[in-house]
C-alpha atoms as a PDB file:
ATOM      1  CA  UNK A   1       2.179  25.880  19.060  1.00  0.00           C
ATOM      2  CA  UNK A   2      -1.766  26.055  19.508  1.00  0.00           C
ATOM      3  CA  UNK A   3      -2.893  22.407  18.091  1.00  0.00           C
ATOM      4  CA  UNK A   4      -2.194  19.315  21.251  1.00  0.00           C
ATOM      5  CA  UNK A   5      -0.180  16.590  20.456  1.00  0.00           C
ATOM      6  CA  UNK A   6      -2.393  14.028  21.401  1.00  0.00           C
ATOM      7  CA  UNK A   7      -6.181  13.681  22.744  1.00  0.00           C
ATOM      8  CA  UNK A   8      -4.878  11.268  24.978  1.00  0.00           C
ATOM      9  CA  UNK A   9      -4.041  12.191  28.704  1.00  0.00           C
ATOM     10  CA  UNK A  10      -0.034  12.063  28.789  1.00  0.00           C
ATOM     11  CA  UNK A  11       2.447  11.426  25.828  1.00  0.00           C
ATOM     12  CA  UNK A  12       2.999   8.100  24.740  1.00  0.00           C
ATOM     13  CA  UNK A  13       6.984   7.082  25.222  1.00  0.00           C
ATOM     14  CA  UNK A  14       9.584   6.326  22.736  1.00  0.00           C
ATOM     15  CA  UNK A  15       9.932   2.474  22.275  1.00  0.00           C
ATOM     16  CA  UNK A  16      12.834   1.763  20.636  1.00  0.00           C
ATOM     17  CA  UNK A  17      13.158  -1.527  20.899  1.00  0.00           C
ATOM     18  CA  UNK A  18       9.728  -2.448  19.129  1.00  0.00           C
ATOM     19  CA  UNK A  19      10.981   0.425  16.818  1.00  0.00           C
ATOM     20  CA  UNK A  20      14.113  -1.940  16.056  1.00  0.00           C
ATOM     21  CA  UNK A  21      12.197  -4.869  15.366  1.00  0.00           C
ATOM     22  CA  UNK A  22       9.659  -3.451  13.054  1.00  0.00           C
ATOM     23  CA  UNK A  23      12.806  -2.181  10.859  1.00  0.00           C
ATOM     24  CA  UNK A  24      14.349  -6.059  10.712  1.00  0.00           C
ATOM     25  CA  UNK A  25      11.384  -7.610   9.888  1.00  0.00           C
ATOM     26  CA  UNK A  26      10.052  -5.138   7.144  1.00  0.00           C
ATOM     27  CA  UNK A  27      14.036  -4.763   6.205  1.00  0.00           C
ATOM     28  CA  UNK A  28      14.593  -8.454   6.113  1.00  0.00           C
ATOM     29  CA  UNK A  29      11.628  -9.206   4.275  1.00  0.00           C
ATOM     30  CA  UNK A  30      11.908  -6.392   1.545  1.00  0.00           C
ATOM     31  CA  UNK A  31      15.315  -7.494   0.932  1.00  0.00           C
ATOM     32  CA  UNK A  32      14.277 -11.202   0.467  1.00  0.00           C
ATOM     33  CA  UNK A  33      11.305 -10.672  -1.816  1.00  0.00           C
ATOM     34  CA  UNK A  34      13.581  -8.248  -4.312  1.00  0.00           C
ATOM     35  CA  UNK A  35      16.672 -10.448  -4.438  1.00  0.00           C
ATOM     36  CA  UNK A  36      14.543 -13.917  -4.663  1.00  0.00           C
ATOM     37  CA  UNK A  37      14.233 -13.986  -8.359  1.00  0.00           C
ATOM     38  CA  UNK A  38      18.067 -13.892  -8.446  1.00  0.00           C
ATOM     39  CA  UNK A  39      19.477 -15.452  -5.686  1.00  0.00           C
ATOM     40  CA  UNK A  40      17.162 -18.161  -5.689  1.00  0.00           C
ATOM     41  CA  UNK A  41      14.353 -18.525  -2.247  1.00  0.00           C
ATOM     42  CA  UNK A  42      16.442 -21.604  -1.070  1.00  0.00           C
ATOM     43  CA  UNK A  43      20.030 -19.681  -1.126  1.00  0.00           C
ATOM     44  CA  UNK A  44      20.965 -19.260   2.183  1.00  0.00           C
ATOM     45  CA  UNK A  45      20.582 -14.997   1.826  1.00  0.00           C
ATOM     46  CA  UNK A  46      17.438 -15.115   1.516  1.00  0.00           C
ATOM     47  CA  UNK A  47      16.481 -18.123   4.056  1.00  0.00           C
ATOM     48  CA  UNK A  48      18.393 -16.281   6.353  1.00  0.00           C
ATOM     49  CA  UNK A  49      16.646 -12.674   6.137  1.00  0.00           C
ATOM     50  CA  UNK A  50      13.046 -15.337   6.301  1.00  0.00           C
ATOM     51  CA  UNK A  51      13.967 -16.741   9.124  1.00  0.00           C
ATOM     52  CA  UNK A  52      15.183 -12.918  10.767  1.00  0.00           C
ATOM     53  CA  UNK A  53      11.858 -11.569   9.314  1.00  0.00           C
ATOM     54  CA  UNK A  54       9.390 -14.436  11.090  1.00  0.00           C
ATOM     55  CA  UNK A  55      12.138 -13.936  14.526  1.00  0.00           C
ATOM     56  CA  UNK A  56      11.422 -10.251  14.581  1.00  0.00           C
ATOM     57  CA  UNK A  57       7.071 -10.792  13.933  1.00  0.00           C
ATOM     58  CA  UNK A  58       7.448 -13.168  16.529  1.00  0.00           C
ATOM     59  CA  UNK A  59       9.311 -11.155  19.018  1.00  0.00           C
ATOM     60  CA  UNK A  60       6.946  -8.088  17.714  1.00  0.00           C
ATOM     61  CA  UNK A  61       4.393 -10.248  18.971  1.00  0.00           C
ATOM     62  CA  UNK A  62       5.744 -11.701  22.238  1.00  0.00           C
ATOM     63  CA  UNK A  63       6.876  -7.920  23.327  1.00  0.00           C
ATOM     64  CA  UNK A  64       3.664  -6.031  22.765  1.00  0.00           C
ATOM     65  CA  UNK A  65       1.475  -8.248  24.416  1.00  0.00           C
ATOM     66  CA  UNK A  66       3.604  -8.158  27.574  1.00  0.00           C
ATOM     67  CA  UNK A  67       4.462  -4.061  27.423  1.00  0.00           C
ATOM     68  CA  UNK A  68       2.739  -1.892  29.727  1.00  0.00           C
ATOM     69  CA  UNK A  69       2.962   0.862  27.097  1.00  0.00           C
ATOM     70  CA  UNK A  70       3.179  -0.628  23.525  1.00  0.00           C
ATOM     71  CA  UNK A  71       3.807   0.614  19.992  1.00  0.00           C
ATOM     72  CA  UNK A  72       1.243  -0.503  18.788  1.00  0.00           C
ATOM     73  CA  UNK A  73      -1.544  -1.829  21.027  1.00  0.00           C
ATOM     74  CA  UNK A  74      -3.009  -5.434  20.005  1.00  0.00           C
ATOM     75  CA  UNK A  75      -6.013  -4.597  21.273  1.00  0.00           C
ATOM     76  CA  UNK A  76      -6.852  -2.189  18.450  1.00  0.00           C
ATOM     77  CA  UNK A  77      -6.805  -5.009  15.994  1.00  0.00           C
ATOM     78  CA  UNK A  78      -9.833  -6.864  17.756  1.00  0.00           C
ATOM     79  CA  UNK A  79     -11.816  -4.020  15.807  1.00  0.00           C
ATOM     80  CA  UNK A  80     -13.272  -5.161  12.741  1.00  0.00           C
ATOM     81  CA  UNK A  81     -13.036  -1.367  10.969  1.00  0.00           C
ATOM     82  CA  UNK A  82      -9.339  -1.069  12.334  1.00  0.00           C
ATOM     83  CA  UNK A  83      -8.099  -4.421  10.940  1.00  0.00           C
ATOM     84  CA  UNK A  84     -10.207  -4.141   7.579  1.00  0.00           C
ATOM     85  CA  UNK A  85      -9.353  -0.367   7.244  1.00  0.00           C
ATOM     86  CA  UNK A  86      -5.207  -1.576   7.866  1.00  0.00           C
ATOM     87  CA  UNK A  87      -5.285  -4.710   5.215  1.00  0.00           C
ATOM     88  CA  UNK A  88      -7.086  -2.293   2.765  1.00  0.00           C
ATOM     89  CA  UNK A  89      -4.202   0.339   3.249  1.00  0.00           C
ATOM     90  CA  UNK A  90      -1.706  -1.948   2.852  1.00  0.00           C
ATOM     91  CA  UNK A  91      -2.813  -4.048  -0.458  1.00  0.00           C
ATOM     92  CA  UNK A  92      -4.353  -0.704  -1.846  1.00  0.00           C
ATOM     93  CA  UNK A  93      -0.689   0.947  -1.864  1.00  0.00           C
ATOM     94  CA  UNK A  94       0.566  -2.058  -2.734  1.00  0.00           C
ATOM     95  CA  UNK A  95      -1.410  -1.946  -5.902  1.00  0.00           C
ATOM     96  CA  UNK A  96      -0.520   1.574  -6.215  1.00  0.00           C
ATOM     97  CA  UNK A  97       3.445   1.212  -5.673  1.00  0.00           C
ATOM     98  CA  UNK A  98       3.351  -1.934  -8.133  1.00  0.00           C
ATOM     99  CA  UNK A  99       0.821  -0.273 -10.521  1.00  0.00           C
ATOM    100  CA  UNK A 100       3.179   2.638 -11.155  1.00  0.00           C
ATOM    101  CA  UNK A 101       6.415   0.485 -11.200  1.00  0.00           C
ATOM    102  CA  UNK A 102       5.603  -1.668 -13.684  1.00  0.00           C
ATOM    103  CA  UNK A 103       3.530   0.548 -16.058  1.00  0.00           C
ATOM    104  CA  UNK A 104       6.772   2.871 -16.008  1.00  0.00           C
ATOM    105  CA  UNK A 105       8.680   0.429 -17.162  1.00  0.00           C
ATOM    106  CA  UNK A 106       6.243  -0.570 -19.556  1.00  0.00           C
ATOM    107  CA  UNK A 107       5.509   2.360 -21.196  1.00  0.00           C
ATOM    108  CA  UNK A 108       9.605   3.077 -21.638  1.00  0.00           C
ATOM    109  CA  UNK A 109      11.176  -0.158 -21.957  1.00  0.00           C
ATOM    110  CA  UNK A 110       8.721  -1.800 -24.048  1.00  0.00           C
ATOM    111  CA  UNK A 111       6.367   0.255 -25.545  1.00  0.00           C
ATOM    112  CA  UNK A 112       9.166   2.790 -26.357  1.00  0.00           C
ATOM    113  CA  UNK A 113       7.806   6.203 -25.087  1.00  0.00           C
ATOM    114  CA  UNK A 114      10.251   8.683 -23.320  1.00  0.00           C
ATOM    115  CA  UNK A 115       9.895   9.775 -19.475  1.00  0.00           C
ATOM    116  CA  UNK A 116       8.026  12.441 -20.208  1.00  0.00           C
ATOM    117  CA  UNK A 117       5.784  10.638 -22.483  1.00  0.00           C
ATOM    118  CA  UNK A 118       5.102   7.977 -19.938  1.00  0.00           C
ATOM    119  CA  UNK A 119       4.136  10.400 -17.385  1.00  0.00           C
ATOM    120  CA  UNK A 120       1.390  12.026 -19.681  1.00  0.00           C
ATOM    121  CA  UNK A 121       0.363   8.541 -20.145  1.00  0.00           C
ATOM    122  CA  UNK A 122      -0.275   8.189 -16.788  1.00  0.00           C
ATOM    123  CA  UNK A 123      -2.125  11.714 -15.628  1.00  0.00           C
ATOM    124  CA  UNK A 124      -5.295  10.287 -16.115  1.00  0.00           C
ATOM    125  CA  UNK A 125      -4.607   8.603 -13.221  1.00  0.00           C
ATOM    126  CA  UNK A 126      -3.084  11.496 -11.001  1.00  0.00           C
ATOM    127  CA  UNK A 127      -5.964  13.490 -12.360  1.00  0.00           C
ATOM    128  CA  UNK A 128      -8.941  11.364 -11.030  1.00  0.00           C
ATOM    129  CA  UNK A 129      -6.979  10.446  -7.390  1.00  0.00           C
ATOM    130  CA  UNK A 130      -6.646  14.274  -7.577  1.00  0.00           C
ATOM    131  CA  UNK A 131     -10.563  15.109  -8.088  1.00  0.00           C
ATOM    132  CA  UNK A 132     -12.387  11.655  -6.396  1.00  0.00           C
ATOM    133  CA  UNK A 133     -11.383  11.957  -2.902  1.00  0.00           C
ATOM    134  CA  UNK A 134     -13.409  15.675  -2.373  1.00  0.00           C
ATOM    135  CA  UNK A 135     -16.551  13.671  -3.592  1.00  0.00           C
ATOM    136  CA  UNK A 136     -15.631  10.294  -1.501  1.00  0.00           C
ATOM    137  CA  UNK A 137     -15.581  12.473   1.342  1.00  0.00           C
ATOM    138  CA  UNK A 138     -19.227  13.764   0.449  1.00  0.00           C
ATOM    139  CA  UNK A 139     -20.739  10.041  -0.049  1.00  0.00           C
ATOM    140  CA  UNK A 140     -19.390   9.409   2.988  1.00  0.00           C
ATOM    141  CA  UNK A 141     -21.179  12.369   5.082  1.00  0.00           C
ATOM    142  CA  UNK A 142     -24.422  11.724   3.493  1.00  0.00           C
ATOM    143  CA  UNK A 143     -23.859   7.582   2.616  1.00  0.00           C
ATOM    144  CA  UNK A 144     -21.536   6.201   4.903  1.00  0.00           C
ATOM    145  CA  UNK A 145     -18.033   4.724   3.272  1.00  0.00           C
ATOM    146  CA  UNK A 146     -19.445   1.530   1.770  1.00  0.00           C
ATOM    147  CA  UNK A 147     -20.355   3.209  -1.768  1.00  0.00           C
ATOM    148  CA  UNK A 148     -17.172   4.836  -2.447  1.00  0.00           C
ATOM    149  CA  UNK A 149     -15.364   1.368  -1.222  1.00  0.00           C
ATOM    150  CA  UNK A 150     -17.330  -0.943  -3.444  1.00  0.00           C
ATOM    151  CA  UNK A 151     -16.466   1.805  -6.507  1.00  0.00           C
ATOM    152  CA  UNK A 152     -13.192   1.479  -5.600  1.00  0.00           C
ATOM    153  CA  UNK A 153     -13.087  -1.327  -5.550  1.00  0.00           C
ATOM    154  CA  UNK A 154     -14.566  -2.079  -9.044  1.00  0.00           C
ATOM    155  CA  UNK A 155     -12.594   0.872 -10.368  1.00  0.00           C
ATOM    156  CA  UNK A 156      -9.191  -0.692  -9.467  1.00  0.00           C
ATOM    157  CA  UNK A 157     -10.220  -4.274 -10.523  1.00  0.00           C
ATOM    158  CA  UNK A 158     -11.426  -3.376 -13.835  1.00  0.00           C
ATOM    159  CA  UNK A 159      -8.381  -1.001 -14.308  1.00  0.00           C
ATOM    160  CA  UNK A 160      -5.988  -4.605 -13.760  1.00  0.00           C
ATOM    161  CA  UNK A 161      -8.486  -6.651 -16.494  1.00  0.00           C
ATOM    162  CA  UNK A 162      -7.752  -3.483 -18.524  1.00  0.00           C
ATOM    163  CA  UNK A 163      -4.168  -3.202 -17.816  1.00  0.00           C
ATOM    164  CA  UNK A 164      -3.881  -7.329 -18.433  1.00  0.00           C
ATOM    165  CA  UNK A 165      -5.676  -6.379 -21.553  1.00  0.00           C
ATOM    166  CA  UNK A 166      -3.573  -3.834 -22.861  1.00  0.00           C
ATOM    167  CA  UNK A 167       0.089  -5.034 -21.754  1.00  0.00           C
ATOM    168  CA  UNK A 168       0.083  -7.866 -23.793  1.00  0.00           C
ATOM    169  CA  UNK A 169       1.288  -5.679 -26.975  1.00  0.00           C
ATOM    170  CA  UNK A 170       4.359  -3.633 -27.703  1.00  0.00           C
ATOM    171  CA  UNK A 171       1.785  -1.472 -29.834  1.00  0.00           C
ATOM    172  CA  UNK A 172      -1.107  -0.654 -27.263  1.00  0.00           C
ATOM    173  CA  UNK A 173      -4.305   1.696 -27.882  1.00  0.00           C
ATOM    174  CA  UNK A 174      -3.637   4.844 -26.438  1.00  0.00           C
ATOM    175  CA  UNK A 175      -7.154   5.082 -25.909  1.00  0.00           C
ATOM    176  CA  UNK A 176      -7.523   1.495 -23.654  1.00  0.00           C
ATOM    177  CA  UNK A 177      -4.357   2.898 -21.709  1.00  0.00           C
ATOM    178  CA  UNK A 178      -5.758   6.186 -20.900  1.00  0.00           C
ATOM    179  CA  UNK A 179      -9.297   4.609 -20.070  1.00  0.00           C
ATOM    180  CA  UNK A 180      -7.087   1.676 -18.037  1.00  0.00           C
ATOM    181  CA  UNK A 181      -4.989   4.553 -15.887  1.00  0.00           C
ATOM    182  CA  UNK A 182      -8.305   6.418 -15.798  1.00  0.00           C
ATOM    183  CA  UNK A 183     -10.007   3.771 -13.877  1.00  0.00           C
ATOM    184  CA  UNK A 184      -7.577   3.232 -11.719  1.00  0.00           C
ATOM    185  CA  UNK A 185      -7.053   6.743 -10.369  1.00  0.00           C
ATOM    186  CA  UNK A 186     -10.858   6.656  -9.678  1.00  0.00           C
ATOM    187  CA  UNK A 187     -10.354   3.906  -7.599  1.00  0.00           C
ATOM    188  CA  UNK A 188      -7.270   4.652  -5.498  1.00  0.00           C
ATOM    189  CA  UNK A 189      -8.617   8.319  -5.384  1.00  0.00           C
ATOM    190  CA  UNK A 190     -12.512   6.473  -3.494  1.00  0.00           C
ATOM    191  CA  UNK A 191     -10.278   4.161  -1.449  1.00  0.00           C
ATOM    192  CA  UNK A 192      -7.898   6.389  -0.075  1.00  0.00           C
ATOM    193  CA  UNK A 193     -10.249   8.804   1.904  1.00  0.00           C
ATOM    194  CA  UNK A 194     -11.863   5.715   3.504  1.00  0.00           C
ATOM    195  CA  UNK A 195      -8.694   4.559   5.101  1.00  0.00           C
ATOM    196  CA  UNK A 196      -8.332   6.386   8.053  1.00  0.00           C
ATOM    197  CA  UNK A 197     -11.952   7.730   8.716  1.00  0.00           C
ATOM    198  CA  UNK A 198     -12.731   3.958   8.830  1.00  0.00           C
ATOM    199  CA  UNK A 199      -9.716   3.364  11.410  1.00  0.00           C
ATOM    200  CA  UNK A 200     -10.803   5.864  13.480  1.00  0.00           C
ATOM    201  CA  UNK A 201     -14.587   5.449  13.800  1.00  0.00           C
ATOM    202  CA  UNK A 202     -15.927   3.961  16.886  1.00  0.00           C
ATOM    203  CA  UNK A 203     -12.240   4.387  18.588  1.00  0.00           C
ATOM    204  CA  UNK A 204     -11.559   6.156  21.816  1.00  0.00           C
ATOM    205  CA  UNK A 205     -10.537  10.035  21.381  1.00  0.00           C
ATOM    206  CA  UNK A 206      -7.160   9.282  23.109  1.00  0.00           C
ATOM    207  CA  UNK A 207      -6.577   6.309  20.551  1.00  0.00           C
ATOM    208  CA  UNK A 208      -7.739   8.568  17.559  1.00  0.00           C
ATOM    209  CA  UNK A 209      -3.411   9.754  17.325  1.00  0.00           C
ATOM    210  CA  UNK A 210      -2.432   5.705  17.622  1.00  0.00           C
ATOM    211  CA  UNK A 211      -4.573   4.418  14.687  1.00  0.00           C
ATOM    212  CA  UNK A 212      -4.436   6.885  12.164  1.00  0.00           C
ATOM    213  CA  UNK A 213      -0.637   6.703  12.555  1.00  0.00           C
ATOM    214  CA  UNK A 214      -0.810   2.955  12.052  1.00  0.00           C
ATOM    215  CA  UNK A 215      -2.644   3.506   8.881  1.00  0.00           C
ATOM    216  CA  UNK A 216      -0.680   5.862   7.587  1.00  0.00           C
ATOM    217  CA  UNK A 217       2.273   3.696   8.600  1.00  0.00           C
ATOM    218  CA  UNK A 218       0.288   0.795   6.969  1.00  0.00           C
ATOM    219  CA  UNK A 219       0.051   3.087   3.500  1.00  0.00           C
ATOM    220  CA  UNK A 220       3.970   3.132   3.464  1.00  0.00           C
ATOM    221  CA  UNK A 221       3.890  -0.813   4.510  1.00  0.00           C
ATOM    222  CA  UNK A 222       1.983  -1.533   1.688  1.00  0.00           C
ATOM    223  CA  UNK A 223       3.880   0.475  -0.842  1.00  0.00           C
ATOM    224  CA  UNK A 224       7.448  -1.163  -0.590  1.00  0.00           C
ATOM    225  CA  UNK A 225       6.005  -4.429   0.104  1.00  0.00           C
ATOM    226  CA  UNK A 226       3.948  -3.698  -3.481  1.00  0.00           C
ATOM    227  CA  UNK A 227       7.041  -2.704  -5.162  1.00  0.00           C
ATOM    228  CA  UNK A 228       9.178  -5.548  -4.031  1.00  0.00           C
ATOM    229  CA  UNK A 229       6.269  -8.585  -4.465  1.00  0.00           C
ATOM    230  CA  UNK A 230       5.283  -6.795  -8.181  1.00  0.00           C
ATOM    231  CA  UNK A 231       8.765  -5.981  -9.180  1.00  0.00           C
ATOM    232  CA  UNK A 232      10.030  -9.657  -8.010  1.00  0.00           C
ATOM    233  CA  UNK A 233       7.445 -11.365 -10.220  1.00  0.00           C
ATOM    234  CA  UNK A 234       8.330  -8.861 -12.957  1.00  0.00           C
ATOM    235  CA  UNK A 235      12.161 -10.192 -13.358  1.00  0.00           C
ATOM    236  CA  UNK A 236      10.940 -13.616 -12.738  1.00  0.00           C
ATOM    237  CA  UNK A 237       8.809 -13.998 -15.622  1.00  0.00           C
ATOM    238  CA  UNK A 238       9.231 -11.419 -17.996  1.00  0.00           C
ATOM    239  CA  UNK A 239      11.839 -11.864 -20.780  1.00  0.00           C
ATOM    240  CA  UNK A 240      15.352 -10.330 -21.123  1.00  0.00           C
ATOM    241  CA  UNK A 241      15.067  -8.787 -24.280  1.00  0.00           C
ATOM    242  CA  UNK A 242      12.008  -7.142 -23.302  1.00  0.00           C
ATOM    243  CA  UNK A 243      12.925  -5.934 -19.984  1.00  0.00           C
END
């Protein structure tokens, strides 16, 4: 009722056909990066959804540039901040969709602990993405966002040696998990913040609704993409009687 919809002059318009061809290709591709492992990537299910994935990117591509009004406006992604500040929201949920999927499965199916047991295995984690974005957001007042970036990044790479570590017994330290999940939490809870405040800095006002959609949008991306890719190389690899 009292907060605008948009800083920008008039209301953007529905598009639904871009709208249709974002749902093929993400769809398409989803489909064909789960069922690979079983179907084989040369069956012709999953060439098929391929080939409808790249028609729909291309056609993305083709109709955007030509649209007086677009989704998504190309232009954005000419900014350095915008395109960094998109990959990092998609491969950091990515890490956080597979991180959780497999460590679930993990800690039940392998190490032998029951749901609940997981999930207090993993708190540490939903603790520190809990308390770490409050205090990203005050480094990045006073420091700018390239501290909390670089310790989030360090916090989620040393959280996979960890996890690498840590996964290769059925009889784990509960100590090296909890200090594993630990780090990782710190580092998705210093990346997270960053995603959109980078997106939107140095943007026009009226644009300000447009990106921070798209990487919020990009979040979601990179979490069933994450899921599927992780997941996929999961039931490739990893033995029957284990899994």
């Amino acid at each position: 009722m009292y907060v605008p919809e948009s800083r920008a002059g008039r209301a953007r318009r529905a598009d639904p056909v871009i709208q249709l061809l974002v749902i093929v290709l993400l769809g398409t591709l989803t489909y064909a990066i789960i069922e690979a492992p079983g179907d084989a990537w040369n069956s012709p299910s999953i060439v098929a959804c391929l080939i409808t994935a790249a028609g729909a990117l291309t056609a993305f591509v083709l109709y955007e540039n030509r649209h007086a009004e677009p989704l998504i406006e190309p232009r954005l992604f000419r900014s350095a901040p915008f395109s960094g500040a998109t990959a990092t929201a998609v491969f950091a949920f990515a890490a956080l969709g597979g991180f959780l999927f497999v460590n679930t499965l993990y800690l039940q199916r392998v190490v032998g602990l029951s749901a609940l047991g997981a999930g207090l295995h993993l708190l540490p984690m939903a603790v520190l993405s809990l308390v770490c974005p409050p205090l990203s957001g005050r480094i990045v007042g006073s420091r700018g966002p390239r501290i909390p970036l670089l310790l989030a990044g360090a916090g989620i790479t040393a959280s996979g040696v960890l996890a690498t570590a840590a996964t290769r017994s059925a009889h784990p330290s509960d100590t090296l998990l909890y200090v594993t999940y630990a780090l990782f939490g710190l580092g998705f809870g210093f990346v997270n913040a960053q995603i959109t405040y980078t997106a939107v800095s140095g943007m026009p006002q009226a644009q300000a609704g447009v990106v921070a959609a798209v990487a919020a949008t990009s979040r979601q991306v990179g979490s069933s993409l994450g899921i599927a890719v992780i997941g996929a190389t999961v039931a490739s690899g990893a033995r029957p009687a284990a899994w």
